[in-house]
Protein backbone atom coordinates (compact mmCIF):
# COMPACT_ATOMS: atom_id res chain seq x y z
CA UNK A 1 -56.45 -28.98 -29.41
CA UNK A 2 -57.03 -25.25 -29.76
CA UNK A 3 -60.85 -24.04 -30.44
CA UNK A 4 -60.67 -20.32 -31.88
CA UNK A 5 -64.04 -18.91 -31.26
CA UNK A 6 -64.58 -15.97 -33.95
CA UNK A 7 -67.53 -13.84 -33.51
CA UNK A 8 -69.29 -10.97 -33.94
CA UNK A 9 -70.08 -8.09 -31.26
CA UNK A 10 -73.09 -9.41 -29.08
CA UNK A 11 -72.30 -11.96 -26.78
CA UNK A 12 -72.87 -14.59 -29.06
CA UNK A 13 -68.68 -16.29 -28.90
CA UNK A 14 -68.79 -15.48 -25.14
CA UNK A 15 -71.81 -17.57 -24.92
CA UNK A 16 -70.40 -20.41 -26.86
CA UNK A 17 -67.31 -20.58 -25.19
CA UNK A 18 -69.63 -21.00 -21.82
CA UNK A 19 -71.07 -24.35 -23.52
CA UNK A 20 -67.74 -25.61 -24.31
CA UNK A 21 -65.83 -25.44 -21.40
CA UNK A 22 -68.62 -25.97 -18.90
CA UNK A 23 -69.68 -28.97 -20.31
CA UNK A 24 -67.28 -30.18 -23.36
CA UNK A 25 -65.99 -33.52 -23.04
CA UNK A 26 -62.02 -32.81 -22.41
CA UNK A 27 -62.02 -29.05 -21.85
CA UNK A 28 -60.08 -27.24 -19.88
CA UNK A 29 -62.62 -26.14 -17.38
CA UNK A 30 -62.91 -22.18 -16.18
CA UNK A 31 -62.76 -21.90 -11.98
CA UNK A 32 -66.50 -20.50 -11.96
CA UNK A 33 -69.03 -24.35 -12.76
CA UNK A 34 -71.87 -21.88 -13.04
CA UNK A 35 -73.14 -19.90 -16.03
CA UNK A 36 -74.56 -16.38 -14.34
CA UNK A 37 -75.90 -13.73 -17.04
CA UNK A 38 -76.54 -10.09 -16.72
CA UNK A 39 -79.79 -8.61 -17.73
CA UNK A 40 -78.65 -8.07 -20.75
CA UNK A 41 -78.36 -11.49 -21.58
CA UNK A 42 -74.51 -11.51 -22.08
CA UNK A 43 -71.98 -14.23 -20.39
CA UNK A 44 -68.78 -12.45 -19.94
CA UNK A 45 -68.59 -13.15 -16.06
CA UNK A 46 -67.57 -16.41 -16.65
CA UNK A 47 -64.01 -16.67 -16.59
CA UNK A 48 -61.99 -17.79 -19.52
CA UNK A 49 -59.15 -20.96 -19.76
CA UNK A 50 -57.12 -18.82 -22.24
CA UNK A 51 -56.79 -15.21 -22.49
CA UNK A 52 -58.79 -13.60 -24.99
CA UNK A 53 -56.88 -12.32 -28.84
CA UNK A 54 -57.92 -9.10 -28.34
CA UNK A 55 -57.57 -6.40 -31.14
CA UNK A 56 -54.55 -8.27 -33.03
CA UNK A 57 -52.94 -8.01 -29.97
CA UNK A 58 -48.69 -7.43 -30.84
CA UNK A 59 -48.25 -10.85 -28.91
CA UNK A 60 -49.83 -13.53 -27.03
CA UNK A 61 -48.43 -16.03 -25.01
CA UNK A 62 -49.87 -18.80 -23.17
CA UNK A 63 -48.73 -22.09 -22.04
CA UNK A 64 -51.83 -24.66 -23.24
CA UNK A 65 -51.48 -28.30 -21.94
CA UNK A 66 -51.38 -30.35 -24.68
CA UNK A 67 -53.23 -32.74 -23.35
CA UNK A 68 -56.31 -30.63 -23.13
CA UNK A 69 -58.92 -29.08 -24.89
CA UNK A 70 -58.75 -25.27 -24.78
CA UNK A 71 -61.37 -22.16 -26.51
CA UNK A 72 -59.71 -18.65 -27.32
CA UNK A 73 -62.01 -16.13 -27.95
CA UNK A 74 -60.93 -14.24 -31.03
CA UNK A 75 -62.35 -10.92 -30.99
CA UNK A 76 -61.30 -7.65 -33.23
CA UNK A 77 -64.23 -6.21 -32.76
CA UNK A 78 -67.17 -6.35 -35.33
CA UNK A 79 -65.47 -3.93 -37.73
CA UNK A 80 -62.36 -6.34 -38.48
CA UNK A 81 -62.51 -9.22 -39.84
CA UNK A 82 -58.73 -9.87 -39.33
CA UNK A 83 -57.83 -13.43 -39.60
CA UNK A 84 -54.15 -12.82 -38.18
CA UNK A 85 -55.16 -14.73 -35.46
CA UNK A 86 -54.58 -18.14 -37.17
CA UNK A 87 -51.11 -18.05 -37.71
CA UNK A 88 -51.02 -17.59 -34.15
CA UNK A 89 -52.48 -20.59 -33.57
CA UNK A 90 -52.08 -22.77 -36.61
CA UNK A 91 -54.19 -25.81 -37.13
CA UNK A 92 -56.49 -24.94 -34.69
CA UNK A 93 -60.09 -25.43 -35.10
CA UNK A 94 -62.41 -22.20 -35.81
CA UNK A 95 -65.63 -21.55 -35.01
CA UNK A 96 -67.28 -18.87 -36.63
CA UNK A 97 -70.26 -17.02 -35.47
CA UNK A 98 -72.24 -15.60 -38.82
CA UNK A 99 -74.95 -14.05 -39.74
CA UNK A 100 -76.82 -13.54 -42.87
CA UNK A 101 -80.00 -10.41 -44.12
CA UNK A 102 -82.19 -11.86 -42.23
CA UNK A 103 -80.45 -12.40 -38.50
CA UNK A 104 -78.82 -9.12 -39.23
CA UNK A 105 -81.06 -7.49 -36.82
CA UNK A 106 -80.54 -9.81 -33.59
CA UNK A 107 -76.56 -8.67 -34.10
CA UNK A 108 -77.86 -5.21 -35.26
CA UNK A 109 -79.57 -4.68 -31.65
CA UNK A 110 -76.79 -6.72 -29.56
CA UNK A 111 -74.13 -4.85 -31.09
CA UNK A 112 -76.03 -1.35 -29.47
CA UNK A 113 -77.46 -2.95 -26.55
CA UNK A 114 -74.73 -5.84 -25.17
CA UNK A 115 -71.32 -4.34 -27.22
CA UNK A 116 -72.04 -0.57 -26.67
CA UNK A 117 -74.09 -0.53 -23.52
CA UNK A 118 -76.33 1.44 -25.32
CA UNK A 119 -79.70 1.81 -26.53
CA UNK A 120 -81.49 1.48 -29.98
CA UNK A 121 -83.76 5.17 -28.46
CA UNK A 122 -79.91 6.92 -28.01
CA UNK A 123 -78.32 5.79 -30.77
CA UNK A 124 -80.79 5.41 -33.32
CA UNK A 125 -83.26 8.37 -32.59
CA UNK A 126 -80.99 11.02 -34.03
CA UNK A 127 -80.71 12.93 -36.90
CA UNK A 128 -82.80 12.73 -40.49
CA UNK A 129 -86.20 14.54 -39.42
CA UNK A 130 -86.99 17.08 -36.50
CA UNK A 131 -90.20 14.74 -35.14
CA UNK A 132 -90.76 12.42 -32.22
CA UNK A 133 -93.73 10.76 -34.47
CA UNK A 134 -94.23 7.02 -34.22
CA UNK A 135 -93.91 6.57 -38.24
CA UNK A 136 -90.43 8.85 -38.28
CA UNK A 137 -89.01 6.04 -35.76
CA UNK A 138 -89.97 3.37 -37.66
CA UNK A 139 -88.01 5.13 -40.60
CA UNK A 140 -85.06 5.47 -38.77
CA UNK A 141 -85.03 2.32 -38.21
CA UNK A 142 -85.79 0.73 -41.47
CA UNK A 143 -82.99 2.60 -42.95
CA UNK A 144 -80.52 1.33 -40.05
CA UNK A 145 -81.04 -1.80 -40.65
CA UNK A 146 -81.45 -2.21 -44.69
CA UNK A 147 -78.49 0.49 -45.18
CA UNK A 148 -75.53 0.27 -42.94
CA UNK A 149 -72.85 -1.43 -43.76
CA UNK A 150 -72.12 -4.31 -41.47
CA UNK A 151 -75.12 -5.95 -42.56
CA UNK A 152 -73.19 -7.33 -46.03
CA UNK A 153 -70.26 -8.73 -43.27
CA UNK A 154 -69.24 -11.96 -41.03
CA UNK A 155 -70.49 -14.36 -43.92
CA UNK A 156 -69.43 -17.80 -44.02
CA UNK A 157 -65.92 -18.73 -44.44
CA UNK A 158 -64.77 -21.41 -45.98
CA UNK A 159 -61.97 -22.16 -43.47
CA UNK A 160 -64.07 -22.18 -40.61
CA UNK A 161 -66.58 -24.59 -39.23
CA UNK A 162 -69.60 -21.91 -39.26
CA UNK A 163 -72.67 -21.39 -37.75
CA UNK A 164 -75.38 -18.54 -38.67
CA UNK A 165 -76.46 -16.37 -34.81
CA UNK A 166 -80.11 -17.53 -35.94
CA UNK A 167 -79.36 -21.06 -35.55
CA UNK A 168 -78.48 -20.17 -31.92
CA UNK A 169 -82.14 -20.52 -31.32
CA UNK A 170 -81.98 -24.14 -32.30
CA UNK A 171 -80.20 -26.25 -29.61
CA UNK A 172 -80.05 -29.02 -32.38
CA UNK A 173 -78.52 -27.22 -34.72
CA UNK A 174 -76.21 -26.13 -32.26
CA UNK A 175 -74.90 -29.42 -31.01
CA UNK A 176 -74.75 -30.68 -34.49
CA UNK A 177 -72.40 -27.85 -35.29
CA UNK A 178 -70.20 -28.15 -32.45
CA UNK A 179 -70.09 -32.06 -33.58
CA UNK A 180 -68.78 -31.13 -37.23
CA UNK A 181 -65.77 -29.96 -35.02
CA UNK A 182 -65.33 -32.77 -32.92
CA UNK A 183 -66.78 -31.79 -29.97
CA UNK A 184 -69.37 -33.04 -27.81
CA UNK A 185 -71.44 -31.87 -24.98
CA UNK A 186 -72.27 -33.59 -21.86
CA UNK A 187 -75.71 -32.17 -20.03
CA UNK A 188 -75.52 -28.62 -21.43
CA UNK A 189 -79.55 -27.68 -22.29
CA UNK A 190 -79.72 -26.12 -19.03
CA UNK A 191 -77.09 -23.04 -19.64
CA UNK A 192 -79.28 -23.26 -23.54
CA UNK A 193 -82.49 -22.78 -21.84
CA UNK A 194 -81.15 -20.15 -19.63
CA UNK A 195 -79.33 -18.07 -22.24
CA UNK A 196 -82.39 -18.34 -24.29
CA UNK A 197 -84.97 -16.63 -21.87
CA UNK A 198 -82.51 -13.96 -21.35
CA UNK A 199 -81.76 -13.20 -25.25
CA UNK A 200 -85.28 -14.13 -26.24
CA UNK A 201 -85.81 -10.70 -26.95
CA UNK A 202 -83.09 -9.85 -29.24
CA UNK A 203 -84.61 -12.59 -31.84
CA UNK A 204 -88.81 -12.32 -30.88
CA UNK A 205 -88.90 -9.24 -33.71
CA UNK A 206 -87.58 -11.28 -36.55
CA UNK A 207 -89.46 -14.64 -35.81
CA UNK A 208 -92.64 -12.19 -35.57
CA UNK A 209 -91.16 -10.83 -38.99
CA UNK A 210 -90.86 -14.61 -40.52
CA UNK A 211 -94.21 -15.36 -39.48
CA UNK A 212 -96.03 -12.34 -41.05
CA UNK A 213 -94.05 -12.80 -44.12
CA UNK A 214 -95.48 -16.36 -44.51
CA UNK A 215 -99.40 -15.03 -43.18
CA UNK A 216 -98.58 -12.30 -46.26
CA UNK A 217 -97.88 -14.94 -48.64
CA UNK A 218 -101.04 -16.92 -47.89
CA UNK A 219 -103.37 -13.63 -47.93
CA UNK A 220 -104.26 -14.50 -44.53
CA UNK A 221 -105.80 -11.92 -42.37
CA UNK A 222 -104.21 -12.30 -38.78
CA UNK A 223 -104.08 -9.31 -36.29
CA UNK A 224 -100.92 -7.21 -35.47
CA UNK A 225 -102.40 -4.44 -32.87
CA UNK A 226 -99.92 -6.60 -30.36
CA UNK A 227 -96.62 -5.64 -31.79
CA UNK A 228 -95.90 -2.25 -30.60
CA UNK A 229 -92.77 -1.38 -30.38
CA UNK A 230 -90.50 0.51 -33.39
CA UNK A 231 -87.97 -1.87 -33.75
CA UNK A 232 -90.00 -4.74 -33.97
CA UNK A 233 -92.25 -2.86 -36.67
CA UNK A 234 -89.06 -1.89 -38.45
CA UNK A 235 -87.84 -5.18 -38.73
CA UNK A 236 -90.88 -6.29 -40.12
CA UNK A 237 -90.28 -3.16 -43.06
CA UNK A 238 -87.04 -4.46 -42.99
CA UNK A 239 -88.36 -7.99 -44.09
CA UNK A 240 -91.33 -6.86 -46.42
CA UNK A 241 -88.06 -5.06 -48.14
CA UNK A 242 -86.50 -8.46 -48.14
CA UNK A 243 -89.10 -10.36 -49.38
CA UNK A 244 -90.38 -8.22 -52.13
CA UNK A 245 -87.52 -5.12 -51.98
CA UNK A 246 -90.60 -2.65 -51.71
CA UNK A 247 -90.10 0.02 -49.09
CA UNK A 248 -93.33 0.88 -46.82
CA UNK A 249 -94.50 4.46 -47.64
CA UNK A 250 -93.47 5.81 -44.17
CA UNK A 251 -96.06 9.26 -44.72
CA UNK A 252 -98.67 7.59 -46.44
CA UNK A 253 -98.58 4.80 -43.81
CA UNK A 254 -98.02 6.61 -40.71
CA UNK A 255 -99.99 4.24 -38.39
CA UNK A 256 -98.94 0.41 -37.99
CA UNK A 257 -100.50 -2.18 -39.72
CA UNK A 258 -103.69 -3.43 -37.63
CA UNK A 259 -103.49 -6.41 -39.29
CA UNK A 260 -101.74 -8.83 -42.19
CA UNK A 261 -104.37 -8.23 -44.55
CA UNK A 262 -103.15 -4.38 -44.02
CA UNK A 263 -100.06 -5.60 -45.71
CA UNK A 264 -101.66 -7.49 -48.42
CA UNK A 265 -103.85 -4.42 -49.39
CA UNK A 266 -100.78 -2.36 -49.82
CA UNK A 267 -98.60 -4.44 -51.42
CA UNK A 268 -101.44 -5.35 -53.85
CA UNK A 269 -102.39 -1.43 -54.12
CA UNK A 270 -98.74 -0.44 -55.78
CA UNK A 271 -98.18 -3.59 -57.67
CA UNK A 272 -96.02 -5.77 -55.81
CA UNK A 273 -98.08 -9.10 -55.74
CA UNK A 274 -101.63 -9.95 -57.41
């Protein structure tokens, strides 16, 4: 049985394919029995059973024991969402990595930090206004992540046995996915737990963002002087936009919010909630 794993930029199918044929129950396993992960968080030094499908590569060829379990990672790159791939391998199983508005910024980040060896600073802090102010950041990144275009893409598919990049968090959800496709795990938490202190980072901004969404709701008045970083502020703009689709007045709110009440006050100032 083939396993295609399609995914979006960010590590995320490179990780999965590191559960599944480290510790799936009749995979063919890679030569490496050890999960090691950059400081990035991402898994690619683990070798792979199958070649990767590349870019819609012209051909592929590879002689899979049919008496084993194998994963192909399927990746054309978070721009295509070419599904060529399956009449390549017809009647495989596909797993498919998704996301949805609100774990568009975990893939948002990965995609610049793991994908592009980047930086949010380089790539993001270009352009729009001549000013190194901590408001014009936050801006830029508001509009990054409520206007570009990849954030309406890798949805759901019908065809596919799919799982939303959120869930990752969830090692429950996660083995109950990979169980809707017949497959089960064998002693696998460890490589979880150690993926998750690595990648931690890339979802801490929008569990912070959840949380004060919920603290909004209930006019609580809980303190935010800890979160100090842009792109964890933005993605809490990026949420109250969400929530309520009411975009923070970047000049007239120029410092962060001390606290949730902060956010209460305004939205109740312009009208948004009572």
């Amino acid at each position: 049985m083939i396993y295609c794993i399609w995914y979006p930029s960010g590590g995320f199918g490179h990780f999965v394919n590191a559960l599944i044929t480290l510790r799936g129950q009749n995979f063919e396993r890679p030569q490496q029995t050890e999960l090691h992960l950059s400081q990035q968080g991402n898994s690619h030094a683990l070798d792979l059973v199958a070649p990767k499908y590349l870019h819609d590569p012209l051909y592929y060829h590879f002689e899979f024991d049919p008496t084993r379990c194998y994963t192909v990672l399927i990746d054309n790159g978070i721009n295509s969402q070419s599904d060529r791939f399956m009449t390549i391998f017809p009647g495989s199983c596909i797993l498919r990595l998704c996301y949805d508005d609100k774990s568009w910024p975990v893939v948002a980040a990965t995609m610049i930090i793991k994908a592009m060896n980047s930086s949010l600073e380089q790539q993001l802090d270009i352009g729009i206004w001549d000013t190194d102010e901590p408001w014009a950041k936050r801006e830029k990144y508001f509009l990054y992540l409520r206007d570009h275009s990849l954030r309406r893409e890798w949805r759901p598919d019908a065809r596919c046995t799919n799982i939303d990049v959120g869930a990752l968090l969830d090692p429950n959800k996660i083995e109950q996915w990979l169980k809707q496709a017949g497959i089960t795990l064998d002693s696998w938490q460890d490589l979880w737990h150690a993926w998750r202190q690595v990648n931690l980072g890339y979802f801490r901004p929008v569990e912070q963002a959840k949380t004060i969404i919920n603290l909004v709701h209930d006019h609580s008045d809980q303190p935010l002087t800890h979160i100090t970083d842009a792109w964890s502020q933005a993605v809490t703009y990026y949420f109250i936009w969400l929530e309520w689709r009411f975009e923070v007045p970047h000049n007239d709110y120029s410092d962060w919010f001390t606290s949730t009440g902060d956010i209460v006050n305004m939205l109740q100032n312009h009208g948004v909630i009572n």
